[in-house]
N, C-alpha and C. Protein backbone atom coordinates (compact mmCIF):
# COMPACT_ATOMS: atom_id res chain seq x y z
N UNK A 1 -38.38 -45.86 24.84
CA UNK A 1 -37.82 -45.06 25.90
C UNK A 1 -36.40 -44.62 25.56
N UNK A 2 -35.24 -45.41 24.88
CA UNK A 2 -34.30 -45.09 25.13
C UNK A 2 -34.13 -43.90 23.32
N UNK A 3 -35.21 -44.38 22.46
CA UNK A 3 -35.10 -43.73 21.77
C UNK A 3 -35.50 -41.53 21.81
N UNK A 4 -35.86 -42.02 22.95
CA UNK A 4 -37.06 -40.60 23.64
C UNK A 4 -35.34 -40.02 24.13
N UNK A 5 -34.39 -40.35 24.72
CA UNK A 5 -33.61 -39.97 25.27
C UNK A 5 -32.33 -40.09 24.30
N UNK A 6 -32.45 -40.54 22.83
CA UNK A 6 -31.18 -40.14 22.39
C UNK A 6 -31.18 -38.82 21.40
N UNK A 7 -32.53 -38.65 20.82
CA UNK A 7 -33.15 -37.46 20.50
C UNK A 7 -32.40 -36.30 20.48
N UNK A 8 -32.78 -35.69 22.33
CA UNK A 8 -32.22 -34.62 22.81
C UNK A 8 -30.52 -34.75 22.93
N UNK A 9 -30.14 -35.97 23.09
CA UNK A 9 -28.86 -36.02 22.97
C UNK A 9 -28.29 -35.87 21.41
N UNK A 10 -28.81 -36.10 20.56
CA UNK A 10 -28.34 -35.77 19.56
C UNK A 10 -28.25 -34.55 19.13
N UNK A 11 -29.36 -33.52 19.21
CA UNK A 11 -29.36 -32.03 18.99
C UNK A 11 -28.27 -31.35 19.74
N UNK A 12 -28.23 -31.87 21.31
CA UNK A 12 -27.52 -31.37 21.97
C UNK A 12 -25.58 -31.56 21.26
N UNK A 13 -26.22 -32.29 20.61
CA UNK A 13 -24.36 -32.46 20.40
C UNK A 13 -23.89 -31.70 19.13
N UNK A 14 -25.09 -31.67 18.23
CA UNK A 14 -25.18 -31.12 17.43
C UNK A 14 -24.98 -29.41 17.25
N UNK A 15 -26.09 -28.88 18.14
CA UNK A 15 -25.85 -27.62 18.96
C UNK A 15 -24.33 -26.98 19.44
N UNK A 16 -23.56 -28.20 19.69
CA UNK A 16 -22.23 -27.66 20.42
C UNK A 16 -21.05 -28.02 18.98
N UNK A 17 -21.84 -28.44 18.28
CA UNK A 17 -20.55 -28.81 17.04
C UNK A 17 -20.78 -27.23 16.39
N UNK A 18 -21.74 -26.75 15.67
CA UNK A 18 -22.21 -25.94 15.30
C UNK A 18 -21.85 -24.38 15.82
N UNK A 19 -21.93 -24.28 17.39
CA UNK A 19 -21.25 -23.22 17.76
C UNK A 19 -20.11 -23.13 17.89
N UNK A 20 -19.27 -24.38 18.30
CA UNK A 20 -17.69 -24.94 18.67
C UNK A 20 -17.23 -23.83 16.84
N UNK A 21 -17.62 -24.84 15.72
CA UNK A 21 -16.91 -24.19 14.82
C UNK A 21 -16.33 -23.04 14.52
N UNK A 22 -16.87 -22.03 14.48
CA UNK A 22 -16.41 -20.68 14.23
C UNK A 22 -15.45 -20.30 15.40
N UNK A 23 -15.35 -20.69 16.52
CA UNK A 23 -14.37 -20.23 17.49
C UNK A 23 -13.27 -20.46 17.04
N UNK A 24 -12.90 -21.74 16.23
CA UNK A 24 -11.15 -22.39 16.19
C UNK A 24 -10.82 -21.15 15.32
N UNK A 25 -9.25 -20.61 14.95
CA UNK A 25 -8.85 -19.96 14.42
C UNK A 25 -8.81 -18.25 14.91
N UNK A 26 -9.56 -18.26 15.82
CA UNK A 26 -9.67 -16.70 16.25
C UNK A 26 -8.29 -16.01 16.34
N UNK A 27 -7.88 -15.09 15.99
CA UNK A 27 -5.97 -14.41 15.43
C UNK A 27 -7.01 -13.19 16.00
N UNK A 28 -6.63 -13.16 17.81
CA UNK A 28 -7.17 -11.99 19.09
C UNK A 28 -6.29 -11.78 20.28
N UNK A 29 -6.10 -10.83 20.61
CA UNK A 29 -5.10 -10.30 21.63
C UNK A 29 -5.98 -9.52 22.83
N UNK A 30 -5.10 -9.39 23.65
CA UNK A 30 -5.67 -8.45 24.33
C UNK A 30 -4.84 -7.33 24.98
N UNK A 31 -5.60 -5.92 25.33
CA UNK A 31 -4.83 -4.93 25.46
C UNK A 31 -5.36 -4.51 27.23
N UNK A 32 -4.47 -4.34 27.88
CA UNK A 32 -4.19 -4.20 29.47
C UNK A 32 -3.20 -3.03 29.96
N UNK A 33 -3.57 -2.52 31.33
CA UNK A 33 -2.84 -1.96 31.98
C UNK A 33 -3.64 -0.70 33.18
N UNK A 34 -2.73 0.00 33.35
CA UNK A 34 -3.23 1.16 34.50
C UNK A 34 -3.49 2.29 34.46
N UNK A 35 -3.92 2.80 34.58
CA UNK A 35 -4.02 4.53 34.58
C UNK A 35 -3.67 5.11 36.05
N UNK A 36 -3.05 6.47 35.94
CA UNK A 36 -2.53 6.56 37.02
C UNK A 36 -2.40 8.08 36.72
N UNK A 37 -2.27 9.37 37.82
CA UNK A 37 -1.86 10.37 37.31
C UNK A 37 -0.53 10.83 37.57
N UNK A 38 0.19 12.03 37.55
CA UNK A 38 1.33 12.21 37.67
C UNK A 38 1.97 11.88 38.83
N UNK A 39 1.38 11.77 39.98
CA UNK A 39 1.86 11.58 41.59
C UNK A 39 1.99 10.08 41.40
N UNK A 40 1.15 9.38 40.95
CA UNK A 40 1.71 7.63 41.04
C UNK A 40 -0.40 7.11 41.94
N UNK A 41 -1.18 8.22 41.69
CA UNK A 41 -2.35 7.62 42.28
C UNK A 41 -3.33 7.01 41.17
N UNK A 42 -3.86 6.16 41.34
CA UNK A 42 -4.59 5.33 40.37
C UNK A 42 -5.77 6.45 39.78
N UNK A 43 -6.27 6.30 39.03
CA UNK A 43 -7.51 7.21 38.43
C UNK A 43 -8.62 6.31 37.87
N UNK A 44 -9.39 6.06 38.94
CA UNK A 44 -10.50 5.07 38.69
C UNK A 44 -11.88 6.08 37.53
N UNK A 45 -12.25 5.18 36.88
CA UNK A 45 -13.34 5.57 35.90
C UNK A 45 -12.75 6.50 34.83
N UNK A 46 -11.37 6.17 34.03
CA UNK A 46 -10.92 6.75 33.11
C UNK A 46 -11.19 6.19 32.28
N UNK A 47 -11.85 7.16 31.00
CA UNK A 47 -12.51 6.72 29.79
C UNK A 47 -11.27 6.08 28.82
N UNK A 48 -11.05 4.82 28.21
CA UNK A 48 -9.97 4.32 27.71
C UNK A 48 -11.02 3.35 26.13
N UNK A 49 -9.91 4.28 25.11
CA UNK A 49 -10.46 3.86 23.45
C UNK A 49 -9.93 3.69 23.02
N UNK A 50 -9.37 2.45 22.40
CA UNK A 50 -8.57 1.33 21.47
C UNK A 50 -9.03 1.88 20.10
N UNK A 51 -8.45 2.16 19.39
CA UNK A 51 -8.73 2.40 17.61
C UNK A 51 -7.81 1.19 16.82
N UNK A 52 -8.12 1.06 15.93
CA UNK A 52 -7.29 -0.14 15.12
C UNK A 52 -7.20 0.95 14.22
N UNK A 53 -5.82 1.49 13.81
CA UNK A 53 -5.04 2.23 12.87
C UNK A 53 -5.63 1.40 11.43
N UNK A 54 -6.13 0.21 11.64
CA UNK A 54 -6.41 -0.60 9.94
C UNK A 54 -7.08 -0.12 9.41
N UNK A 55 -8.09 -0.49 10.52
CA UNK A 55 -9.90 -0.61 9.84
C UNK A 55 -10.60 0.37 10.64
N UNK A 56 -10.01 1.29 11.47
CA UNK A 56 -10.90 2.30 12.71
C UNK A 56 -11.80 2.33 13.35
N UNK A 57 -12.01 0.83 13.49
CA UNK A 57 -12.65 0.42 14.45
C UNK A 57 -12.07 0.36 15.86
N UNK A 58 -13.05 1.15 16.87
CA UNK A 58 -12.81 1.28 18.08
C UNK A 58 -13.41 0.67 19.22
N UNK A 59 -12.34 0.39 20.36
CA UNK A 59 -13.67 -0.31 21.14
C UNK A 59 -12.98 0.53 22.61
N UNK A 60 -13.98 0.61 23.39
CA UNK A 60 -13.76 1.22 24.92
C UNK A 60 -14.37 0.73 26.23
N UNK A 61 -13.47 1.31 27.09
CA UNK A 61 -13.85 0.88 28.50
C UNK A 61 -13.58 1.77 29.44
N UNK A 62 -13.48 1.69 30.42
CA UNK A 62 -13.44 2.32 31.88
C UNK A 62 -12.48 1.55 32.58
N UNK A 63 -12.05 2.37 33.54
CA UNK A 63 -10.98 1.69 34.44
C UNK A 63 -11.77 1.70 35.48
N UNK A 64 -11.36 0.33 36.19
CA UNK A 64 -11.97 -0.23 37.39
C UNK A 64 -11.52 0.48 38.72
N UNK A 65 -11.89 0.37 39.90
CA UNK A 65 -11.64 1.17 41.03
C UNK A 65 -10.11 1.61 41.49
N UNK A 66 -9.38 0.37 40.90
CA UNK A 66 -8.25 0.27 41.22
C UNK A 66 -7.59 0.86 39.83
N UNK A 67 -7.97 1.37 38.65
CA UNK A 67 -7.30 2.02 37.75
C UNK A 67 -6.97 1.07 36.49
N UNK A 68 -6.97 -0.41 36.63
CA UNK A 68 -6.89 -0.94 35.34
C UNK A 68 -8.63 -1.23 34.40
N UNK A 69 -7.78 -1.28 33.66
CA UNK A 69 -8.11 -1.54 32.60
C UNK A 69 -7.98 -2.71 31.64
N UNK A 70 -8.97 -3.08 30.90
CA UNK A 70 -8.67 -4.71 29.92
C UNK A 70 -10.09 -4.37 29.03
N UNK A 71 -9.26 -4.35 27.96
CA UNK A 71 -9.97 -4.87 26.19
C UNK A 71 -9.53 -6.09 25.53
N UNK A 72 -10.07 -7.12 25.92
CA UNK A 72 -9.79 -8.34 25.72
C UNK A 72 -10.45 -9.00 23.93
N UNK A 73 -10.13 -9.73 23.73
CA UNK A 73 -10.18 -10.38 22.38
C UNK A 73 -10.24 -9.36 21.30
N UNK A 74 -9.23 -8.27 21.08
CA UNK A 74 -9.26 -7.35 20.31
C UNK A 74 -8.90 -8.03 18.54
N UNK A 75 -8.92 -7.95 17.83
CA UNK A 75 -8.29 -8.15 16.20
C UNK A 75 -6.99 -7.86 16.70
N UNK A 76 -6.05 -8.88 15.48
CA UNK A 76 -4.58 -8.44 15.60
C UNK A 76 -4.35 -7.53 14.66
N UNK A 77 -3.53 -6.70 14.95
CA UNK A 77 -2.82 -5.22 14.10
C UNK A 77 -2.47 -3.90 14.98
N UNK A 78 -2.50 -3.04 14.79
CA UNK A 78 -1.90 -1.82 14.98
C UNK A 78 -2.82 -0.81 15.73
N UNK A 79 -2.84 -0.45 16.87
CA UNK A 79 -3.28 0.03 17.55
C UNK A 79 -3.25 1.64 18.00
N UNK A 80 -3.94 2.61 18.15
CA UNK A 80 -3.88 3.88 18.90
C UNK A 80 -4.62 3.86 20.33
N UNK A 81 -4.32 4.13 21.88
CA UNK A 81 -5.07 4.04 22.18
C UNK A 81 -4.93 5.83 23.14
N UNK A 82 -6.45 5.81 23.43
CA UNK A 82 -6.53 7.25 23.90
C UNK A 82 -7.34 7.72 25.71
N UNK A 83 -6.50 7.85 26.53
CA UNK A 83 -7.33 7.53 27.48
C UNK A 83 -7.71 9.11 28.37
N UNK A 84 -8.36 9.53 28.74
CA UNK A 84 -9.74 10.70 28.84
C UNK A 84 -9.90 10.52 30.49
N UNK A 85 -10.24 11.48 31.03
CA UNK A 85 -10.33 11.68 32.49
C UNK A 85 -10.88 13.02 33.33
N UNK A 86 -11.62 12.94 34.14
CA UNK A 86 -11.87 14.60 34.21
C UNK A 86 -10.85 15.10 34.73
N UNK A 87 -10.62 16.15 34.69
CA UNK A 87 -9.23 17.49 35.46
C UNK A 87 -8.12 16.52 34.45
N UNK A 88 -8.21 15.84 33.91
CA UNK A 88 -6.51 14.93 33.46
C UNK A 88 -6.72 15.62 31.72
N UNK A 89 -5.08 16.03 31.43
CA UNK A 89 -5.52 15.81 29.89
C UNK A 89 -5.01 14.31 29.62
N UNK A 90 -5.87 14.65 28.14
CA UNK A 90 -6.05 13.33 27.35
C UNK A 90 -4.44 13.00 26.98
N UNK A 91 -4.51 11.41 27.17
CA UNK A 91 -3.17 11.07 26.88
C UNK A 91 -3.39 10.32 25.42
N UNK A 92 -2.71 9.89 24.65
CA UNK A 92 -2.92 8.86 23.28
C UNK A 92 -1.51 8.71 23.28
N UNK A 93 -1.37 7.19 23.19
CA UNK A 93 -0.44 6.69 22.47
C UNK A 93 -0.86 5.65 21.08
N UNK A 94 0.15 5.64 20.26
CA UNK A 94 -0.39 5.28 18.47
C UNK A 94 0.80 4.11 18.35
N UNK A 95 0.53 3.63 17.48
CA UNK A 95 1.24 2.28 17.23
C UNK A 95 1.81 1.18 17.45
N UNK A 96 0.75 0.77 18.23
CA UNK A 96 0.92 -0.20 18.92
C UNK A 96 0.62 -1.43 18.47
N UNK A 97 1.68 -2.46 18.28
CA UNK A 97 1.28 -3.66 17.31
C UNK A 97 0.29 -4.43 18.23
N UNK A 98 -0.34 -5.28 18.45
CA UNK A 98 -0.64 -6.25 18.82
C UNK A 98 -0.74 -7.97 18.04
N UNK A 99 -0.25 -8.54 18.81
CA UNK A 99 0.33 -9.69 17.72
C UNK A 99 -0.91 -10.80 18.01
N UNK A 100 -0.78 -12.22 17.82
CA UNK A 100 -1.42 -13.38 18.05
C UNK A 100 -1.45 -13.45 19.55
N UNK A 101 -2.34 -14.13 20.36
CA UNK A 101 -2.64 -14.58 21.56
C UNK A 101 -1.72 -13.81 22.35
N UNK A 102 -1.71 -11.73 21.83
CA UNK A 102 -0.82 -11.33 22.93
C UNK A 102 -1.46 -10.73 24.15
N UNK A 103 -0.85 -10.26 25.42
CA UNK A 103 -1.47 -9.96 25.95
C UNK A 103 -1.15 -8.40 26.22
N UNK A 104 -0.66 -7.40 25.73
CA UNK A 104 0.22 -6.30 25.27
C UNK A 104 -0.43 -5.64 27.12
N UNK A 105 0.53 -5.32 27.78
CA UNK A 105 0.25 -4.05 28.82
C UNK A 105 0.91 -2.51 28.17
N UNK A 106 -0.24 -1.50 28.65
CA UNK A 106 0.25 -0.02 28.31
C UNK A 106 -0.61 0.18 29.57
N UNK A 107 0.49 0.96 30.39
CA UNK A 107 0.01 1.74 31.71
C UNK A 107 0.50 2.88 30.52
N UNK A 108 -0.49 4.06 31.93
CA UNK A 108 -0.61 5.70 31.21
C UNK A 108 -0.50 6.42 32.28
N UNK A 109 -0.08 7.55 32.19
CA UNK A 109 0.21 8.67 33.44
C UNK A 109 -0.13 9.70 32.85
N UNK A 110 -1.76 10.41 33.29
CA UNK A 110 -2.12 11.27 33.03
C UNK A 110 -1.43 13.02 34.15
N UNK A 111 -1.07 13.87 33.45
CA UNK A 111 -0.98 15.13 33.96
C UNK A 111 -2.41 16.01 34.32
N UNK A 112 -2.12 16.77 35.08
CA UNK A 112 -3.38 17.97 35.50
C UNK A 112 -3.80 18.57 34.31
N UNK A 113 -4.83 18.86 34.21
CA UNK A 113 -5.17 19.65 32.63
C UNK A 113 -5.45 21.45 33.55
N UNK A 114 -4.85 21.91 32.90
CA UNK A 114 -5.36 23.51 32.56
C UNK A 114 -6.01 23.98 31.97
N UNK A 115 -5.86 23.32 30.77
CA UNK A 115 -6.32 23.35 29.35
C UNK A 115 -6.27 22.14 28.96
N UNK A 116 -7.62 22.10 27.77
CA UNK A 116 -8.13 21.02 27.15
C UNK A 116 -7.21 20.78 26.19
N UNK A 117 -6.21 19.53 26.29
CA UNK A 117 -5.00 19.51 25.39
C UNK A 117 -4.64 17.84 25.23
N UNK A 118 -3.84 17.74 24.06
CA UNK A 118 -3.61 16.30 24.03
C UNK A 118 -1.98 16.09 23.52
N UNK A 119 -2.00 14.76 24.32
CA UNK A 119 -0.30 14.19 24.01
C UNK A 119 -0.46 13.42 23.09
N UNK A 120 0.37 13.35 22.55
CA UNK A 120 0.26 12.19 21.85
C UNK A 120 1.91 11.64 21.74
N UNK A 121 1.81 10.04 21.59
CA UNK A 121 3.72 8.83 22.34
C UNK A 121 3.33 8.44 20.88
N UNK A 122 4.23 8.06 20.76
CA UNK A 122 4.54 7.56 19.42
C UNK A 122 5.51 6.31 19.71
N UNK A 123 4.54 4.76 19.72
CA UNK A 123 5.44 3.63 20.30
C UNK A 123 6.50 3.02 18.91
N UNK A 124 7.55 3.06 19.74
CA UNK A 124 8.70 2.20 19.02
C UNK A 124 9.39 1.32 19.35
N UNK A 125 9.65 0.91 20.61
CA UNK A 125 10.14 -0.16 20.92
C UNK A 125 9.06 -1.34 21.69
N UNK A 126 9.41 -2.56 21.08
CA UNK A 126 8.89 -3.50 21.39
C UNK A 126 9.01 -3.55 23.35
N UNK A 127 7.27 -3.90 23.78
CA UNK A 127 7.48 -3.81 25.10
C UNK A 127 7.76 -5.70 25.32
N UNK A 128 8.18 -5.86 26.37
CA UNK A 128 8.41 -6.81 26.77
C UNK A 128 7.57 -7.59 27.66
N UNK A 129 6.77 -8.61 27.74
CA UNK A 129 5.65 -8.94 28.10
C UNK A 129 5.85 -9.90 29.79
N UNK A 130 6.09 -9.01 30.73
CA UNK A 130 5.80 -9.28 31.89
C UNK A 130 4.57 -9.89 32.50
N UNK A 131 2.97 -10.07 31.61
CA UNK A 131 2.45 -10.57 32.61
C UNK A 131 2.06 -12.17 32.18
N UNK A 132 2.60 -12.78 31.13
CA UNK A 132 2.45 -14.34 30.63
C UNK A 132 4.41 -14.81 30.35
N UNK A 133 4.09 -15.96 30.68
CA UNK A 133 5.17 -16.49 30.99
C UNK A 133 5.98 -17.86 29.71
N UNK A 134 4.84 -17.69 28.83
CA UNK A 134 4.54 -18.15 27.65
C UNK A 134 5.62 -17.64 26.42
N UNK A 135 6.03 -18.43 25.85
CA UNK A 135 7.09 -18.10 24.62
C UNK A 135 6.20 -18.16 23.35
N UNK A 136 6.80 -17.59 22.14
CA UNK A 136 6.39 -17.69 21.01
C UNK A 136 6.36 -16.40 20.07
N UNK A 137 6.68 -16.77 19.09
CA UNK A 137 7.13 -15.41 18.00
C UNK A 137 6.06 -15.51 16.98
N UNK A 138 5.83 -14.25 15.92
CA UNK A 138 5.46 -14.34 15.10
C UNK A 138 6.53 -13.93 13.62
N UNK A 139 6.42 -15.11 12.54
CA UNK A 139 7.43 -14.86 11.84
C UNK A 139 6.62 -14.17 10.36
N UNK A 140 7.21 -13.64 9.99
CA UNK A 140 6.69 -12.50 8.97
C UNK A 140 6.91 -13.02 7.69
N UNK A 141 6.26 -12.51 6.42
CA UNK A 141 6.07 -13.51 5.30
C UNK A 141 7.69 -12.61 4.85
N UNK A 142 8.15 -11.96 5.12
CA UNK A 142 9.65 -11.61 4.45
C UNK A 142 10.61 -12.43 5.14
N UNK A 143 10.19 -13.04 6.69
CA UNK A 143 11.15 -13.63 7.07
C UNK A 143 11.29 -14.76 5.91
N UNK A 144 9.97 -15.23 6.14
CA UNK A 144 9.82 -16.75 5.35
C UNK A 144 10.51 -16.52 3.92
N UNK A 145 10.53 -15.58 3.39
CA UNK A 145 10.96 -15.50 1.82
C UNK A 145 12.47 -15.86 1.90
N UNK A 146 13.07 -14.98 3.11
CA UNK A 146 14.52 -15.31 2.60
C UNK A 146 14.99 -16.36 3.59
N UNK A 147 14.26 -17.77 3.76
CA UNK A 147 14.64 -18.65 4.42
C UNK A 147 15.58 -19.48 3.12
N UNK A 148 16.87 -19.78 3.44
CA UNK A 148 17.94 -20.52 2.56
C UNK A 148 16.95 -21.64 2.03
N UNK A 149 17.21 -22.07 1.35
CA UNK A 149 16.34 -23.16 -0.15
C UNK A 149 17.73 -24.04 -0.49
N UNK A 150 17.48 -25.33 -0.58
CA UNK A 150 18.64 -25.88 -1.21
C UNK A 150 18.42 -26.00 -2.77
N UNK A 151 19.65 -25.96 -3.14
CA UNK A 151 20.27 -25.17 -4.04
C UNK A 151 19.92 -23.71 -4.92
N UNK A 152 20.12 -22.89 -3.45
CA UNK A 152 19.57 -21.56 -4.45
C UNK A 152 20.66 -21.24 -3.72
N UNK A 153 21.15 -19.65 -4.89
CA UNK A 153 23.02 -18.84 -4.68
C UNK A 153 22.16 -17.44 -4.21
C-alpha cells in the first residue's frame, strides 16, 4: 500500500523538477503604459507592437477598455514600439532599452489622422521608473573593465 502511494509521489516531484528547471535564469522585462489621444481621453482597442531592434522579433497587443496596455516577459534589449488606432495616426517610438526584471512604462498620445501618416520619438533619456519601488542597476562589461585592480597605474 504505501508503496502504491509513493510511486505517484515520486513522478510528481519529478515532473516539477523538470519543468522548475528552465525557468531559473530568465533575463525578461516588461513593457507598460496608456494610450490616450490628444484631449487626454483613453483610446481603448489600440493596436500596440513591440519590435526588438536586435533580432525583429515582434510581439502585440491591444489596449484594454481603460487604454493600457502590458507586454509582459519580453527579452532584454532595445526596443521600437508602434501603436495604430482608427481616425489616430500611427505613433512609434524607437529605442527603447529594456533592462533585467524592468518594468519600463511608455504612455502615447495619439493625434487625429487626416492622413495616413507616421511619427516617429526617438528615446534618449532614461525614464524613471514610477511604478516598482525596487532598486537595482545594471553594470556594463566596460564598467567592469575599468574597475581599479591593485597594483595596476
Amino acid at each position: 500500500m504505501g508503496c502504491k502511494k509513493a510511486i505517484p509521489l515520486a513522478l510528481f516531484c519529478l515532473a516539477c523538477f523538470l519543468v522548475s528547471s528552465p525557468l531559473f535564469g530568465q533575463a525578461t522585462g516588461s513593457l507598460l503604459g496608456t494610450v490616450s489621444d490628444v484631449t487626454g481621453a483613453v483610446v481603448p482597442g489600440a493596436a500596440v507592437v513591440a519590435t526588438s531592434q536586435g533580432t525583429g522579433v515582434a510581439r502585440d497587443t491591444k489596449t484594454d477598455d481603460t487604454g493600457h496596455y502590458l507586454l509582459p516577459l519580453l527579452p532584454i534589449g532595445t526596443y521600437s514600439i508602434r501603436v495604430s488606432a482608427q481616425g489616430l495616426k500611427t505613433v512609434e517610438q524607437k529605442d527603447i532599452v529594456l533592462q533585467v526584471d524592468e518594468s519600463r512604462e511608455v504612455d502615447f498620445s495619439l493625434p487625429a489622422a487626416a492622413v495616413q501618416q507616421t511619427v516617429e520619438v526617438s528615446a534618449t533619456a532614461v525614464a524613471v521608473n514610477t511604478s516598482n519601488a525596487s532598486l537595482g542597476q545594471v553594470i556594463t562589461a566596460q564598467q567592469v573593465a575599468e574597475l581599479p585592480l591593485n597594483g595596476r597605474d
